[in-house]
C-alpha atoms as a PDB file:
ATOM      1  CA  UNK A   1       0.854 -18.425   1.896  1.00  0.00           C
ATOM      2  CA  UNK A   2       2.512 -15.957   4.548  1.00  0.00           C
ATOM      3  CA  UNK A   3      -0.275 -13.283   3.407  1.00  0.00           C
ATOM      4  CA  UNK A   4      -2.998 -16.171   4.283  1.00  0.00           C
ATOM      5  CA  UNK A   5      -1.237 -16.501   8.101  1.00  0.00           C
ATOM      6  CA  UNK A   6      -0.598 -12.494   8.318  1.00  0.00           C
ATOM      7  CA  UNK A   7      -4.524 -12.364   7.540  1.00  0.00           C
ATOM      8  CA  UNK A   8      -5.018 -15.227  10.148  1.00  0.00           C
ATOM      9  CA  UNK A   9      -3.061 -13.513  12.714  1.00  0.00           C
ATOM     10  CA  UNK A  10      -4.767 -10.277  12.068  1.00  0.00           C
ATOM     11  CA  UNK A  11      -8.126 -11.590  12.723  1.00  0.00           C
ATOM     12  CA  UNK A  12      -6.858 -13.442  16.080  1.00  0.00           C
ATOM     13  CA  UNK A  13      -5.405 -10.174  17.024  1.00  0.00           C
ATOM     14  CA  UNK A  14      -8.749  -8.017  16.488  1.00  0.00           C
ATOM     15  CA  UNK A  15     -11.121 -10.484  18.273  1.00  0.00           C
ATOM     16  CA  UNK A  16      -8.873 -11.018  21.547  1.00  0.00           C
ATOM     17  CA  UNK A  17      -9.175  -7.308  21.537  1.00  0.00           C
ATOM     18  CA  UNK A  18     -12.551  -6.934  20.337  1.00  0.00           C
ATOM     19  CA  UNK A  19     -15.431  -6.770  23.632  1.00  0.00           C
ATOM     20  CA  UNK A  20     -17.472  -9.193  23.832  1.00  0.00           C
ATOM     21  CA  UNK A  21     -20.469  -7.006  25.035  1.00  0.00           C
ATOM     22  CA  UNK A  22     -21.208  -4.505  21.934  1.00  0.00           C
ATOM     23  CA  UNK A  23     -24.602  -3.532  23.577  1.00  0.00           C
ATOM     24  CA  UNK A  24     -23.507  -1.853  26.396  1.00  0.00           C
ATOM     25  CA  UNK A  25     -24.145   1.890  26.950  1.00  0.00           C
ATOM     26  CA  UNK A  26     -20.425   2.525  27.894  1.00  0.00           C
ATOM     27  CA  UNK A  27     -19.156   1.211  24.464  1.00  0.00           C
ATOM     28  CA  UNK A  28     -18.451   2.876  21.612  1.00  0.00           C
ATOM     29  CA  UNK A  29     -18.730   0.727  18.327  1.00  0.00           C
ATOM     30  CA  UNK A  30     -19.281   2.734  15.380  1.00  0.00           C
ATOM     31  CA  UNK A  31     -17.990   3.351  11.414  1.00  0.00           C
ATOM     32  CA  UNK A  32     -17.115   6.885   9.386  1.00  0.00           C
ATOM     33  CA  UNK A  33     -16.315   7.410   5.890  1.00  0.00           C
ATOM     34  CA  UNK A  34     -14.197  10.925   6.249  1.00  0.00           C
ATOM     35  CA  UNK A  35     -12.550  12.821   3.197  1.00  0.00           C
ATOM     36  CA  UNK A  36      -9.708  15.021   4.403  1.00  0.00           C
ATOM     37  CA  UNK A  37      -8.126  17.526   1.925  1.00  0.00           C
ATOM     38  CA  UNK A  38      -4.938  19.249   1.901  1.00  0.00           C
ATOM     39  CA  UNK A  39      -3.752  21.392  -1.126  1.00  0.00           C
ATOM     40  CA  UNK A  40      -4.250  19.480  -4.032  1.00  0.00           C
ATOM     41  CA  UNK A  41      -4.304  16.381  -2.189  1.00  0.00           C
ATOM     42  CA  UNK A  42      -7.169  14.301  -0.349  1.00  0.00           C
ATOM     43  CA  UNK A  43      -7.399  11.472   1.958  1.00  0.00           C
ATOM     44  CA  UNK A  44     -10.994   9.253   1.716  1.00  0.00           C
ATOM     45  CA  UNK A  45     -11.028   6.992   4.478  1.00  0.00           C
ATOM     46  CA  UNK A  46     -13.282   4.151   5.848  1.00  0.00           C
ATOM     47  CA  UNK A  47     -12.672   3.938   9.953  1.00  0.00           C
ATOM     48  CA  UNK A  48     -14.230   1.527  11.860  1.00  0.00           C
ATOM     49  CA  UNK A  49     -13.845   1.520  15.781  1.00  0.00           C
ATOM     50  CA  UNK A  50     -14.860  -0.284  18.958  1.00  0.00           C
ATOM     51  CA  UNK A  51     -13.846   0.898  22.491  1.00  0.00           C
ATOM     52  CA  UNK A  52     -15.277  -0.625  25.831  1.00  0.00           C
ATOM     53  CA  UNK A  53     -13.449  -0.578  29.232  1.00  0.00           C
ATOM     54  CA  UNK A  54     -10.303   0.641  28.233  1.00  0.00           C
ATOM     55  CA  UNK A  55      -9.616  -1.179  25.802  1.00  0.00           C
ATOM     56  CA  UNK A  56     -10.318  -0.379  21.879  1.00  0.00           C
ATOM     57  CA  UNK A  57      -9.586  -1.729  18.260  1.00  0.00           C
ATOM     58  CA  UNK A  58      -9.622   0.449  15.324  1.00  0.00           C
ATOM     59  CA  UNK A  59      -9.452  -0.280  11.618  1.00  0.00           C
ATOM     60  CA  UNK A  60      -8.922   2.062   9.077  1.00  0.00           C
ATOM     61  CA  UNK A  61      -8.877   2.048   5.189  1.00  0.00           C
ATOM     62  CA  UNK A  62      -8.484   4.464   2.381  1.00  0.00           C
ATOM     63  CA  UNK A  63      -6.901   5.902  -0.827  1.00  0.00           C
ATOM     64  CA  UNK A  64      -4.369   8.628  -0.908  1.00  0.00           C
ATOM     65  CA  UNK A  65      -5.038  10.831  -4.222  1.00  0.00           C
ATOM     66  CA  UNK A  66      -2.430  13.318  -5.620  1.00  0.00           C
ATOM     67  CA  UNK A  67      -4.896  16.104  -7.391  1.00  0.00           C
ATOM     68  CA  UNK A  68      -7.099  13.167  -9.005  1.00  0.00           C
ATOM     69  CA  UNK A  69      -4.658  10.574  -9.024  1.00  0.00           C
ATOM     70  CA  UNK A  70      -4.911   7.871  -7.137  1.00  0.00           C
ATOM     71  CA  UNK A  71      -1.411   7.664  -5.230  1.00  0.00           C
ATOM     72  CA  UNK A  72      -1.717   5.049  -2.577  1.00  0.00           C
ATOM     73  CA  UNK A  73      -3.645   2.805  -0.122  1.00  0.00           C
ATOM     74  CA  UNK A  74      -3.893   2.437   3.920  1.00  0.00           C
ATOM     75  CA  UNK A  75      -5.464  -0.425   5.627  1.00  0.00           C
ATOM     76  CA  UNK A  76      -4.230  -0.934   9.113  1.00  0.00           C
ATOM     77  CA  UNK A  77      -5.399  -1.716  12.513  1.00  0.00           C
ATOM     78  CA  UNK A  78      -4.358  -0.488  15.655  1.00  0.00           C
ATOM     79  CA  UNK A  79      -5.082  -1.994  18.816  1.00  0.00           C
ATOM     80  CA  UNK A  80      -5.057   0.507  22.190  1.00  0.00           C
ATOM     81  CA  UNK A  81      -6.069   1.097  25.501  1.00  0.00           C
ATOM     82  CA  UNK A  82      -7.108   4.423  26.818  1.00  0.00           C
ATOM     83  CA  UNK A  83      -8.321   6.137  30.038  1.00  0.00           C
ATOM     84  CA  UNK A  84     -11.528   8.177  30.200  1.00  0.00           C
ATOM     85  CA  UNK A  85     -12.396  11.425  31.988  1.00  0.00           C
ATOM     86  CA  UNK A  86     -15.874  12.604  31.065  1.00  0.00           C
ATOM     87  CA  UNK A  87     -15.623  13.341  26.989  1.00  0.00           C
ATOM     88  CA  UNK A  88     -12.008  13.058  26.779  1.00  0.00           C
ATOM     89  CA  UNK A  89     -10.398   9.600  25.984  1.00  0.00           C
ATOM     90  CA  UNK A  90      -6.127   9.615  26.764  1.00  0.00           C
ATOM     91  CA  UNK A  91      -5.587   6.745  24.057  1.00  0.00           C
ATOM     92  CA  UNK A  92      -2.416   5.102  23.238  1.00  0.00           C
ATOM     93  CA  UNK A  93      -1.327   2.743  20.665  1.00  0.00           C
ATOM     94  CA  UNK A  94      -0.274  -0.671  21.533  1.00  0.00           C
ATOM     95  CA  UNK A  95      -0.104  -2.945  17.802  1.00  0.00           C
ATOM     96  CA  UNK A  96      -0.236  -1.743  14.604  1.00  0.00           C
ATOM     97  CA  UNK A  97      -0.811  -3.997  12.444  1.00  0.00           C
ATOM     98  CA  UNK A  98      -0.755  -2.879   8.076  1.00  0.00           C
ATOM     99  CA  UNK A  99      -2.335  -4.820   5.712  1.00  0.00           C
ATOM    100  CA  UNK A 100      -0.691  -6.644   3.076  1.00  0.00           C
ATOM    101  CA  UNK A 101      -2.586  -4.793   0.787  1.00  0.00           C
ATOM    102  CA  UNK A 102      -1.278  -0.945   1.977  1.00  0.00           C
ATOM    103  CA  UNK A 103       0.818   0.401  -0.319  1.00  0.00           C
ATOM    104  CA  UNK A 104       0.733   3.646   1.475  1.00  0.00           C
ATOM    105  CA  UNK A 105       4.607   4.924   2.651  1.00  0.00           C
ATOM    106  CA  UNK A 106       5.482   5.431   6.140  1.00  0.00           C
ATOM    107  CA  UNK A 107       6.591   9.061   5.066  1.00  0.00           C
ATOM    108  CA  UNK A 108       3.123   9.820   3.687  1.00  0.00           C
ATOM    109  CA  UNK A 109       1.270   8.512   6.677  1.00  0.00           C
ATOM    110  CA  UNK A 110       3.220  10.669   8.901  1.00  0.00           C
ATOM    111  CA  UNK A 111       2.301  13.684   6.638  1.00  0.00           C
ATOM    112  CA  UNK A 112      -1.530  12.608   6.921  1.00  0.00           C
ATOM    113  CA  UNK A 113      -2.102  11.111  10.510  1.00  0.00           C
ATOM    114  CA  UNK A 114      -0.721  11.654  13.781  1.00  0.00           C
ATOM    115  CA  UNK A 115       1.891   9.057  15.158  1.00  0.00           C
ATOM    116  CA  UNK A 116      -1.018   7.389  17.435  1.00  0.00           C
ATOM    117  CA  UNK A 117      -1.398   5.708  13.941  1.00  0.00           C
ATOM    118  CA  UNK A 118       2.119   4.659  12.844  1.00  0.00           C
ATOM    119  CA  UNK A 119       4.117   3.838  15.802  1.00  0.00           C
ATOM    120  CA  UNK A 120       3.294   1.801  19.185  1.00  0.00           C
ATOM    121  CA  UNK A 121       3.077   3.067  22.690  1.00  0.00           C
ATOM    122  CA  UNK A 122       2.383   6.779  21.185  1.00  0.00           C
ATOM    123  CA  UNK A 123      -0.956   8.683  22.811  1.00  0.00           C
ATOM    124  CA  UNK A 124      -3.748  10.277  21.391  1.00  0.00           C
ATOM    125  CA  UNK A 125      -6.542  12.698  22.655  1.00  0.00           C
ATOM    126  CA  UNK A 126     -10.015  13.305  21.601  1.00  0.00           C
ATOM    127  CA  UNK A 127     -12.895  14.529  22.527  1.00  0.00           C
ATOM    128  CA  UNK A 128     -16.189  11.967  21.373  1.00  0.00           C
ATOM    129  CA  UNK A 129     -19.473  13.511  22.431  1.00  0.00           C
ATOM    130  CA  UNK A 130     -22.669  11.575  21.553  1.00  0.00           C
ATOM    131  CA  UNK A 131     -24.683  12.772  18.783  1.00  0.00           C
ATOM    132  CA  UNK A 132     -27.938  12.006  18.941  1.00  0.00           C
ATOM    133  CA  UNK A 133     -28.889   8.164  19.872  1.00  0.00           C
ATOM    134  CA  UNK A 134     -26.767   6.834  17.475  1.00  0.00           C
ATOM    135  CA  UNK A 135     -23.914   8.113  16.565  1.00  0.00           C
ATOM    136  CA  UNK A 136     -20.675  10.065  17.967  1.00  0.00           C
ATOM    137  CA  UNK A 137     -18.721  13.346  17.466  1.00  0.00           C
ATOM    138  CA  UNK A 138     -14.799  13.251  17.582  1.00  0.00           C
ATOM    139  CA  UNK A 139     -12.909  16.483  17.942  1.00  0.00           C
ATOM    140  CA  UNK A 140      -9.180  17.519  18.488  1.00  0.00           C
ATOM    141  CA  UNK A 141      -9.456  19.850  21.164  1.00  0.00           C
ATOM    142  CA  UNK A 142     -12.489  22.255  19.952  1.00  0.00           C
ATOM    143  CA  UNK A 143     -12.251  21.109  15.823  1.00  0.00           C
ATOM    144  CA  UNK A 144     -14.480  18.397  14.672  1.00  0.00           C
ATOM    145  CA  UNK A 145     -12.489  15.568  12.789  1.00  0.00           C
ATOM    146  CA  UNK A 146     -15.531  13.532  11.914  1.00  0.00           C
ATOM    147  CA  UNK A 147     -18.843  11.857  12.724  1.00  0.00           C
ATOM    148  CA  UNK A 148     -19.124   8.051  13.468  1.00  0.00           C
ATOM    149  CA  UNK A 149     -22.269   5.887  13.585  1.00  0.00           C
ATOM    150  CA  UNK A 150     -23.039   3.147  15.261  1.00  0.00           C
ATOM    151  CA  UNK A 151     -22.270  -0.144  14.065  1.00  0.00           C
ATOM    152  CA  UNK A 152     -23.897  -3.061  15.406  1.00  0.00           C
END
């Protein structure tokens, strides 16, 4: 029952966030599927992301693998606002909210993401270029992270 109401709340909190107006030119609605890889570990991850007029919601999901093991799972959203100057976007984090279903540890998220991701009021910069008609580039600073289409 309480995971039924935590899933209730979580979809409340993601459409008061969401825009309204996912046509416009200055939004930014779009999905990756990334694979990050460090040592004999790797990250696959499913992000999906909406940002219009300051305000943005993103959702992210994935497996954690220890050489071909799988070791864990993320699902979270996090909620922000951010200010724009040209290509670069000042975001910062204001509710995260983790699945019921992560099983993902706090420690190991802080290995693999930046604190944007774990903990509220935190910032974030990036870069997101367009790419083509349809689709985005996000970079920290000069380094690509990943390539995210749009979703409609």
């Amino acid at each position: 029952m309480i995971k039924v109401i935590l899933l209730i709340i979580l979809c409340i909190v993601i459409y008061s966030f969401a825009p309204f107006s996912r046509n416009s030119e200055n939004t930014i609605s779009c999905t990756a599927d990334v694979s990050y890889q460090w040592k004999q570990d790797r990250m696959d991850l499913l992000i999906t992301q909406t940002l219009l007029d300051g305000k943005g919601v993103l959702s992210m999901s994935g497996i954690l693998y220890d050489k071909n093991e799988t070791k864990s799972y993320l699902s979270k959203t996090i909620s922000f606002s951010y200010l724009q100057n040209q290509f670069f976007y000042y975001f910062r984090s204001e509710l995260i909210m983790n699945s019921p279903q992560m099983t993902m540890s706090l420690s190991d998220q802080k290995k693999w993401l930046p604190d944007f991701f774990t903990d509220n009021n935190m910032p974030l910069v990036l870069k997101i270029r367009p790419y083509g008609k349809d689709a985005w580039i996000f970079y920290a600073e000069n380094t690509p992270l990943f390539i995210c289409e749009r979703s409609n």
